[in-house]
Protein backbone atom coordinates (compact mmCIF):
# COMPACT_ATOMS: atom_id res chain seq x y z
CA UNK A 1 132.66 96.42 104.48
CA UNK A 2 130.47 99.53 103.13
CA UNK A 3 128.55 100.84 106.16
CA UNK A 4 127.15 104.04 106.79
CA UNK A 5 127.70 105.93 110.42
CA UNK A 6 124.24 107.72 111.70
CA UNK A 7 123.07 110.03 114.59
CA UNK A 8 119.90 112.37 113.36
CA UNK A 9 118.29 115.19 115.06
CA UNK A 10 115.01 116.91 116.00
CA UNK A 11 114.98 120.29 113.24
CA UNK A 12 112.94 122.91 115.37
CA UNK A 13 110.38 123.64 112.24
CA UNK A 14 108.50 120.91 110.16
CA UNK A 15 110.71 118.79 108.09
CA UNK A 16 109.51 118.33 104.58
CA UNK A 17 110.06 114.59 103.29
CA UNK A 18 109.77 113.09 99.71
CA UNK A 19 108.71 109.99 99.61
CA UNK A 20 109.00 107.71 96.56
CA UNK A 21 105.35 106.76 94.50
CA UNK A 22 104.00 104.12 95.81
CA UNK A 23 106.11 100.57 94.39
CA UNK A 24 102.76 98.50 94.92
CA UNK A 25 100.62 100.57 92.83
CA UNK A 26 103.26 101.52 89.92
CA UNK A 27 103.74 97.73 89.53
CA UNK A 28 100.41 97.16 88.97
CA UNK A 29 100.12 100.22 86.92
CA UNK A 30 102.48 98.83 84.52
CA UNK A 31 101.29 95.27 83.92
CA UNK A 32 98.39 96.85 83.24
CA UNK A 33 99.95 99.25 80.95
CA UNK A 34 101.72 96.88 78.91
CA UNK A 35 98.25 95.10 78.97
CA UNK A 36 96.00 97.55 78.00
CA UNK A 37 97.63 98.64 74.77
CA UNK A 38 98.51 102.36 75.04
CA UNK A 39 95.30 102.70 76.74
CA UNK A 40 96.97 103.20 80.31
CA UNK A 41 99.08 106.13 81.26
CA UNK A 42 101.03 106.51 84.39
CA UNK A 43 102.47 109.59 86.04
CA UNK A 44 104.89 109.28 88.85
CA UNK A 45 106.28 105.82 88.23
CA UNK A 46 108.29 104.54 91.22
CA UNK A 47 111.86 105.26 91.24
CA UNK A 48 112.53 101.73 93.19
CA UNK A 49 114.68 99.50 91.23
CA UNK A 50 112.00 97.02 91.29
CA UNK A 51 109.71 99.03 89.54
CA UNK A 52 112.44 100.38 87.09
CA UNK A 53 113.40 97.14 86.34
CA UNK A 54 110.01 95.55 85.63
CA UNK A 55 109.48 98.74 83.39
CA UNK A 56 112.50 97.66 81.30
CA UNK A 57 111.69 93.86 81.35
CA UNK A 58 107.79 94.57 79.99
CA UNK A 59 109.76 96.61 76.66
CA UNK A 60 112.51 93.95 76.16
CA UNK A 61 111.95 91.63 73.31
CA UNK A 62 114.76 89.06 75.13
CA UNK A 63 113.94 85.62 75.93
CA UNK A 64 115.36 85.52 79.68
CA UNK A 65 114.06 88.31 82.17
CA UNK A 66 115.87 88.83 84.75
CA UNK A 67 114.11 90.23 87.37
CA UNK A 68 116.98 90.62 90.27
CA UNK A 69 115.57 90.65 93.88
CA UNK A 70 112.37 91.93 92.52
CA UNK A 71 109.32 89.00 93.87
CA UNK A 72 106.73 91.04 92.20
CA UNK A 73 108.14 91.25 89.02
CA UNK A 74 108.92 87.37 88.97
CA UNK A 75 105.16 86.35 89.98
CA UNK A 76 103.53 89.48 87.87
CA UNK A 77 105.95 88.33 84.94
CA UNK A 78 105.11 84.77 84.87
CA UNK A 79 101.36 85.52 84.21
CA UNK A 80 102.25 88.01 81.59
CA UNK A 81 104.33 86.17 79.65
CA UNK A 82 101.91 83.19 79.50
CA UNK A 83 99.11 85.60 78.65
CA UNK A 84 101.27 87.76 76.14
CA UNK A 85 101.95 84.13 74.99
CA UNK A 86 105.61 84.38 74.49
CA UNK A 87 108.59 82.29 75.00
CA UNK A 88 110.36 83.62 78.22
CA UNK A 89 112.55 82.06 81.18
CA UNK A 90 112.05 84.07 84.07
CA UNK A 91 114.75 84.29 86.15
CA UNK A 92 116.21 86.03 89.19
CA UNK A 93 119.07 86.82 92.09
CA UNK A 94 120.31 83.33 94.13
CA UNK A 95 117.72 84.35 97.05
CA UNK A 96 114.86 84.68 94.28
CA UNK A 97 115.82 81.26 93.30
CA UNK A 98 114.85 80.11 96.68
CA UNK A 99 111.64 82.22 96.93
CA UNK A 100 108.27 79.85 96.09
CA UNK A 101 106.59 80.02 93.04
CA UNK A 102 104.54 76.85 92.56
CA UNK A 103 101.16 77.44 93.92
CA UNK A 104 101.41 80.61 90.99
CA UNK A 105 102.78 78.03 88.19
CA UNK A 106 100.26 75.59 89.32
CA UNK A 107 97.32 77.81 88.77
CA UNK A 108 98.64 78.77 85.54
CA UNK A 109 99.89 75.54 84.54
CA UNK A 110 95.66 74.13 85.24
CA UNK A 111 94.24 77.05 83.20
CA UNK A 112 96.42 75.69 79.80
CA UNK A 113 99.63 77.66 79.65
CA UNK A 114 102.78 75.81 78.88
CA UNK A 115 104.86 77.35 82.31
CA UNK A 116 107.62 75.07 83.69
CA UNK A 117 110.23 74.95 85.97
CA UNK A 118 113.64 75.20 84.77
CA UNK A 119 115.51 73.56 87.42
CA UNK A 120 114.09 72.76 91.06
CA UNK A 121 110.42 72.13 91.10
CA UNK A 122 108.62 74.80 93.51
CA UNK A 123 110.97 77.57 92.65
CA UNK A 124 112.44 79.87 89.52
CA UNK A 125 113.37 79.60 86.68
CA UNK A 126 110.42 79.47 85.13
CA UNK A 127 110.12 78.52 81.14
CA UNK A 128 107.48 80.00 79.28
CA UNK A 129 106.09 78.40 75.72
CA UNK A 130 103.65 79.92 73.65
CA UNK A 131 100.51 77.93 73.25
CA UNK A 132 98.62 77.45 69.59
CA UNK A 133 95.47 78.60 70.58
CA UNK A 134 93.45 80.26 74.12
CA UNK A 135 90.26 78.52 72.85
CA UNK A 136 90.56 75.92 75.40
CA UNK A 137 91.97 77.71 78.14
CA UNK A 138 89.98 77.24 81.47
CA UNK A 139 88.17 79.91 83.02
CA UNK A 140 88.09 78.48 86.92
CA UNK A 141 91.46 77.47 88.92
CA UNK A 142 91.66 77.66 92.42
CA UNK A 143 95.07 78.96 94.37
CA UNK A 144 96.68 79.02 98.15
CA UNK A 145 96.23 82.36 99.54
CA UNK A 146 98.72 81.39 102.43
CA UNK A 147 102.26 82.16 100.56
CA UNK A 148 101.60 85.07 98.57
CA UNK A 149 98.97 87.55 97.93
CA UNK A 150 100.89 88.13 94.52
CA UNK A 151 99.85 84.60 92.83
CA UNK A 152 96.54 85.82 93.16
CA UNK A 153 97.17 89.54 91.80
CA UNK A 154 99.18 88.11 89.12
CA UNK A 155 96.14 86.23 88.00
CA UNK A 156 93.60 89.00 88.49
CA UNK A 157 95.47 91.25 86.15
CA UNK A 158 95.80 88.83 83.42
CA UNK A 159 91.89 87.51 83.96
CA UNK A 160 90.53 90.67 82.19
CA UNK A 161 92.56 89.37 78.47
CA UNK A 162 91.92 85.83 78.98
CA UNK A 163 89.03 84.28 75.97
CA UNK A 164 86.15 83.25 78.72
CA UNK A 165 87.53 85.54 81.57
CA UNK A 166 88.52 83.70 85.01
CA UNK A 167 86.98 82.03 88.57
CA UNK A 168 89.34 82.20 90.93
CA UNK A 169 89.05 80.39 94.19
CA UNK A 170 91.04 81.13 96.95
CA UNK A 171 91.72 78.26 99.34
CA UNK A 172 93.37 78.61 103.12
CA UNK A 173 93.20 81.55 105.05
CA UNK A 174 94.77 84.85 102.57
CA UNK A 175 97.85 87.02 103.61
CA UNK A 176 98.08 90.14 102.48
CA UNK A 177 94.46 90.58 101.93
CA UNK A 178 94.91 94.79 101.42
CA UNK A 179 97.10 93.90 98.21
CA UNK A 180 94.52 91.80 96.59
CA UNK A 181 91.68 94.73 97.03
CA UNK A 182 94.47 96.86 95.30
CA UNK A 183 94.61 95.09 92.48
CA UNK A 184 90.49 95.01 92.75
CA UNK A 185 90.50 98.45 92.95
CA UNK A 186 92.86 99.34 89.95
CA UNK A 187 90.88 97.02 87.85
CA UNK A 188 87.46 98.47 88.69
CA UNK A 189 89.73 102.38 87.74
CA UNK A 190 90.03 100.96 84.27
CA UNK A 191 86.57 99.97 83.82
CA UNK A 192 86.27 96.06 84.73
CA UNK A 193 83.90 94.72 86.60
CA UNK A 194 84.82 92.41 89.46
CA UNK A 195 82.38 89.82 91.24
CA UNK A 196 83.24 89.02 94.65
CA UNK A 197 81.76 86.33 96.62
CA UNK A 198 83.65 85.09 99.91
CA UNK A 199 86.39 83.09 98.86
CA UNK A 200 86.30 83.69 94.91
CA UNK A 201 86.32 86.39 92.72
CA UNK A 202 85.21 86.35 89.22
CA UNK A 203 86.44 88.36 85.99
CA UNK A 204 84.54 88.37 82.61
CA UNK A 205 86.13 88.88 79.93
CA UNK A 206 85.93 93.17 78.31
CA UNK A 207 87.55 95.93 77.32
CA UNK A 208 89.10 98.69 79.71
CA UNK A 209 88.78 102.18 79.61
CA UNK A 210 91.52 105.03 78.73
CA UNK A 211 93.02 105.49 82.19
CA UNK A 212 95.56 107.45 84.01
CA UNK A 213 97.19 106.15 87.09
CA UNK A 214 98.38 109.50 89.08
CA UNK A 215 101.33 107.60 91.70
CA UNK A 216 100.39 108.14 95.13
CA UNK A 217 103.41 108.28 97.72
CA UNK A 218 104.18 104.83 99.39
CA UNK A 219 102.88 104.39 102.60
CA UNK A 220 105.35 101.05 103.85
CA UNK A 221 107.93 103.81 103.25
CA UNK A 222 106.31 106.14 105.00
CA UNK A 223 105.97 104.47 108.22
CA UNK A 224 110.06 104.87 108.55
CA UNK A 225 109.63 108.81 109.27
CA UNK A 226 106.68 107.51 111.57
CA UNK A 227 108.96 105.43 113.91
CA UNK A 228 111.86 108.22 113.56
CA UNK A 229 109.27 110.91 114.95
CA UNK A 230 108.25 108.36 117.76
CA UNK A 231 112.08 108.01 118.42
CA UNK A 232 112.27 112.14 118.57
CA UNK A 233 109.69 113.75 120.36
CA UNK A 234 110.53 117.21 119.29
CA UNK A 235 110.35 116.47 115.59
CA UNK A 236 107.32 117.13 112.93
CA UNK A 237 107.54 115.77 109.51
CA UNK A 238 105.66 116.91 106.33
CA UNK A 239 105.14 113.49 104.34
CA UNK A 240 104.67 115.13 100.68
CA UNK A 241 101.82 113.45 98.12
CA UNK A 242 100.96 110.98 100.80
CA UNK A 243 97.47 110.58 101.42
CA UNK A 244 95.28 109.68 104.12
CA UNK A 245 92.57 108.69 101.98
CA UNK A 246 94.70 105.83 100.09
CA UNK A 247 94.52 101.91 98.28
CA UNK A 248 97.17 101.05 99.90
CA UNK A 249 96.73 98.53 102.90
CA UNK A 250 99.57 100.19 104.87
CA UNK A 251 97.74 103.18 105.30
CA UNK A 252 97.01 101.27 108.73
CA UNK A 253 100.37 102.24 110.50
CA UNK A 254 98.45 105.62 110.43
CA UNK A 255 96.29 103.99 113.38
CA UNK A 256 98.86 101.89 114.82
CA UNK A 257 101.34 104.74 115.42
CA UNK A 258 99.38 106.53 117.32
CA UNK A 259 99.68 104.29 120.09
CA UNK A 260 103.73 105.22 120.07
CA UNK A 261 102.07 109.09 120.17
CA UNK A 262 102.75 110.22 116.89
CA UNK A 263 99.60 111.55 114.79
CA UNK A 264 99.20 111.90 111.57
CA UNK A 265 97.08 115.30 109.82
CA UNK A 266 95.91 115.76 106.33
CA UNK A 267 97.47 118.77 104.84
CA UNK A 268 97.51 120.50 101.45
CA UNK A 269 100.58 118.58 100.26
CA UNK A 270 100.46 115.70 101.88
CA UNK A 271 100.81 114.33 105.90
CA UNK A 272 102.29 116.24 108.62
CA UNK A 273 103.07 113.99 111.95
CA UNK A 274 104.25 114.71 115.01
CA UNK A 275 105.03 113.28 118.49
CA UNK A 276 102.93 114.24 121.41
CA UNK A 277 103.31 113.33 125.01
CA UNK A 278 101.92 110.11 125.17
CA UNK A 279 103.63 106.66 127.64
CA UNK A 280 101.83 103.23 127.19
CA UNK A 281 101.61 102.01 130.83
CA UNK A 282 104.23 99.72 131.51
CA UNK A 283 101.49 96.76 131.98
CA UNK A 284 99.90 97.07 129.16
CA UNK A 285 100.76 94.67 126.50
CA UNK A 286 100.32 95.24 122.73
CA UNK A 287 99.52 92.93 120.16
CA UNK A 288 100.14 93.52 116.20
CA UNK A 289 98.91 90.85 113.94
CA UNK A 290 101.11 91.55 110.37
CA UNK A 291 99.06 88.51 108.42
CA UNK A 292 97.70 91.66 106.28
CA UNK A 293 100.79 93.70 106.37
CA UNK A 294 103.98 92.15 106.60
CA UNK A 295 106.41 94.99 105.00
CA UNK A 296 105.61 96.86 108.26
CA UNK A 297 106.36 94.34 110.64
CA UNK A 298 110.35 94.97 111.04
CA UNK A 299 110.16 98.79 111.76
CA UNK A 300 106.93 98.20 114.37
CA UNK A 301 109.09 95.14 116.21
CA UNK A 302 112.18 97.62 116.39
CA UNK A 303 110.11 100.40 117.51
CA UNK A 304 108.71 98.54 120.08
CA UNK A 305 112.17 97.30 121.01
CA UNK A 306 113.78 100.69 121.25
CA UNK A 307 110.78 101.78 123.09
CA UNK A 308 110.82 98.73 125.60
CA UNK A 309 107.24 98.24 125.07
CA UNK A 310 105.59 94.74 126.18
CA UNK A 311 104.22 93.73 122.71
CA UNK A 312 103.34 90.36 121.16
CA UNK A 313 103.21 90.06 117.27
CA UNK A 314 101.74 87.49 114.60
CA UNK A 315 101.21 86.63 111.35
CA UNK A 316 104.94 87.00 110.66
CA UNK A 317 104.89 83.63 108.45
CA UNK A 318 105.96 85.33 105.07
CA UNK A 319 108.48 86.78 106.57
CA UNK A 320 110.83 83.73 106.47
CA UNK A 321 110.37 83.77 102.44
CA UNK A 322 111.21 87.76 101.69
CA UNK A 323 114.39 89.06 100.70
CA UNK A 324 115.98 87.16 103.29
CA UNK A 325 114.55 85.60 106.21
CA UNK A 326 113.61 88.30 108.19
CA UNK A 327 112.49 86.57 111.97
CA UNK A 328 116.39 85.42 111.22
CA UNK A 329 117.65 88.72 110.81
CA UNK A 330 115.54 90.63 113.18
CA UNK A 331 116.96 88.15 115.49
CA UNK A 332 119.96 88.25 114.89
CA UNK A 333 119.84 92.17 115.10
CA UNK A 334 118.86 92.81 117.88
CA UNK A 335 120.30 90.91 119.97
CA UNK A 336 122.91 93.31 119.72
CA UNK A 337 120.57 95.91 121.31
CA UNK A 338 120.05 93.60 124.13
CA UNK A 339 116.85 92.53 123.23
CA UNK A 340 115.46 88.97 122.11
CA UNK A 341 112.79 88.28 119.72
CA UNK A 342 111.74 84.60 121.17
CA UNK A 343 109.14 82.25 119.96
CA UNK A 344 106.48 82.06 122.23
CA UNK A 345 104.23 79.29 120.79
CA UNK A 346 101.22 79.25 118.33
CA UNK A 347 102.99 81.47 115.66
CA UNK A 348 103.66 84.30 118.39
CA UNK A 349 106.24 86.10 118.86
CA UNK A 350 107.36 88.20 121.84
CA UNK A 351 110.21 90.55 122.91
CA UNK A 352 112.45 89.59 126.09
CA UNK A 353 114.95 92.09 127.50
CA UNK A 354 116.09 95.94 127.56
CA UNK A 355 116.79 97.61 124.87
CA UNK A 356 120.21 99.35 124.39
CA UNK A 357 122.01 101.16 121.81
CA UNK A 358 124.04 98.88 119.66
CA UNK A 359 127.79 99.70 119.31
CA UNK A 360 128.00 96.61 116.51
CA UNK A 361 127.56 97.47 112.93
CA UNK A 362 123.87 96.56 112.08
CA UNK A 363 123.91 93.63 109.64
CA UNK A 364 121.01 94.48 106.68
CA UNK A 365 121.03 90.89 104.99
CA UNK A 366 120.56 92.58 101.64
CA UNK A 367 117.46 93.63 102.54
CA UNK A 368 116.14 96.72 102.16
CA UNK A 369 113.64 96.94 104.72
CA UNK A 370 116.35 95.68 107.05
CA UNK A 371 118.78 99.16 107.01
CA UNK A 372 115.43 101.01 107.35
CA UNK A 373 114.07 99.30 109.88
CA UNK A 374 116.83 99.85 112.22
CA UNK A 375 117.71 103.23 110.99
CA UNK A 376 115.45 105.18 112.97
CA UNK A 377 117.90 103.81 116.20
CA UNK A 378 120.02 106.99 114.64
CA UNK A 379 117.66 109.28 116.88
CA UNK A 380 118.97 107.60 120.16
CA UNK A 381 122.54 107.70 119.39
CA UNK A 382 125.59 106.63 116.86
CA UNK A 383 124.15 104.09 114.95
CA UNK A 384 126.10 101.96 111.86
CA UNK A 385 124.26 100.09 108.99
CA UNK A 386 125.95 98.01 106.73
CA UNK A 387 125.05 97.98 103.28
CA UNK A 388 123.47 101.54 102.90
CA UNK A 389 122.96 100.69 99.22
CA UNK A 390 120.06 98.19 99.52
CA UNK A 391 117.67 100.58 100.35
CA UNK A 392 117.40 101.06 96.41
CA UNK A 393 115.35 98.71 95.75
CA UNK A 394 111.94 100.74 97.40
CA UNK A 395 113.67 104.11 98.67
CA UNK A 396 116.90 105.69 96.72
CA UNK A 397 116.83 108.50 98.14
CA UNK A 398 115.74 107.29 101.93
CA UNK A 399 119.71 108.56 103.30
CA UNK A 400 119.47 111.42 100.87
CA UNK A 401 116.12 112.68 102.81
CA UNK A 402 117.91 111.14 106.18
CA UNK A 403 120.48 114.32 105.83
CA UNK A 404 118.02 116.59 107.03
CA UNK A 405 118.16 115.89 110.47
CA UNK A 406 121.80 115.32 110.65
């Protein structure tokens, strides 16, 4: 079994970090790209595999696209391919093949593409077929909000192209609300006008503007060096090209952290945080609702964990349809620190027990949020992550930058 033995230290000056562009916007950025017709340039394109790969899927002329582990490439790619109108089967790893797709296909399927499963209905592949004409293609659809905020992304990125624009109606409550407004927001960059109005949003069709997209350092990844300062006291980190003043949803753990006493300041190039002397009294009990931000919730349950702080957390219902199941894993996990993460009723979730350093290997489910989650344990002691490598697919370079405090 790979693994990869840990134990970091405080550094007595400010540790500069690189952080990799963020993977939310570049994706966007380059469905938009391929969209706009040379009209969109992009600078700092994410060095996750995710993003790499969806780069080299948008220039391949093949008929199956394989997008790996990669969710936003599958749901982004199915609305391109219907929109570029050409024949594709979208396809992916065995977990993508259990990952839902049919409120997306639906959608699509009800504005007059020809998109299809391949095999299990609900899930990828997905078949593509080019259609004869767009003339007839609808302009309203409505779509669950409740699964995936990237059904409805994938449709407001195509909406712009489509012959009478698009309605979109969003029905149950919406996860992941902060990546919708992203996508707003990058469309409104380029020059389209969006209409809002509670529960829909309407696109007309028009041309976009020349546009650069300028990468702005990821903020989910960011939060890792957050919980790692928390964990070390002494330490200060210098978060290069990250921004206070950011699209990205995430940008919230910048207000949740300081409640584990780590603030964050704006500097020249980029974030410094550091840890100040700061206890949460031992009856006070946190809550963290993750509906909006569910890439965060791993690292803020382990923090609390490792920190032994009374916290209750919701709107983990996505979770059981990422890379892996995560409530699973983060079960399973930590259990070997001693603590459990029970079910306590009404889609809330609470932590039971006291948290000690594991001396079993930390299982990472190939996930990549998994190993990072847990990796800022390393501060407390000898800590061992299995599959180091999965951290590719949003942060090569994460155990690269890790070395610095070794």
């Amino acid at each position: 079994m790979n693994t990869l033995l840990l134990r970091i230290h405080a550094k007595p000056t400010p540790v500069k970090i690189y952080l990799p562009a963020s993977k939310s916007i570049s994706n966007r950025a380059l469905i938009l790209q391929k969209l706009g017709g040379g009209k969109i340039t992009i600078g700092n394109l994410s060095a996750a595999r995710d993003s790499q790969r969806l780069f080299e899927l948008l220039q391949s002329n093949a008929v199956e696209l394989d997008v790996d582990d990669a969710g936003t490439s599958m749901r982004f790619l199915c609305a391109y391919a219907c929109i570029a109108n050409r024949k594709s089967i979208i396809t992916g790893s065995r977990r993508m093949l259990q990952r839902p797709i049919q409120p997306l296909v639906e959608a699509l399927q009800i504005i007059g593409f020809n998109i299809s499963y391949v095999d299990a209905v609900g899930f990828p592949p997905v078949a593509v077929q080019p259609i004869d004409s767009f003339n007839q293609l609808k302009d309203e659809v409505a779509i669950r909000g409740d699964v995936s905020s990237q059904f409805v992304s994938a449709l407001l990125m195509i909406a712009p192209f489509l012959p009478k624009g698009l309605q979109i109606k969003l029905l149950h409550p919406v996860v992941s609300q902060p990546y919708i407004d992203m996508s707003v927001a990058m469309l409104k960059i380029i020059g389209i006008k969006v209409e809002q109005k509670e529960n829909s949003i309407r696109i007309v069709p028009q041309p976009l503007q020349k546009t650069h997209f300028e990468i702005e350092a990821d903020w989910t990844n960011a939060l890792y060096w957050f919980a790692i300062c928390a964990l070390l006291p002494a330490s200060s980190f210098l978060l290069l090209h990250l921004s206070l003043h950011s699209m990205q949803g995430d940008r919230v753990v910048a207000d949740w952290m300081r409640l584990f006493g780590v603030v964050a300041s704006p500097q020249k190039e980029g974030v410094t945080i550091s840890a100040q002397q700061f206890v949460i009294p031992e009856k006070v009990i946190l809550h963290f609702n993750f509906i909006h931000h569910p890439d965060v919730a791993q690292t803020i349950i382990v923090l609390c964990a490792a920190k032994n702080i009374h916290a209750t957390f919701t709107g983990l219902q996505s979770l059981r349809i990422k890379e892996t199941d995560r409530i699973a894993a983060l079960q399973n996990e930590l259990k070997k620190c001693g603590v459990r993460l029970v079910d306590a009723g009404n889609e809330t979730f609470k932590l039971q027990g006291a948290f000690r350093l594991p001396t079993e290997v930390i299982n990472t489910y190939n996930d990549h949020r998994m190993a990072m989650a847990f990796a800022p344990l390393a501060a407390l002691g000898k800590l061992e992550v299995e599959s180091p490598w999965v951290v590719a697919k949003s942060y090569p370079a994460f155990w690269k930058e890790l070395e610095k405090l070794l």
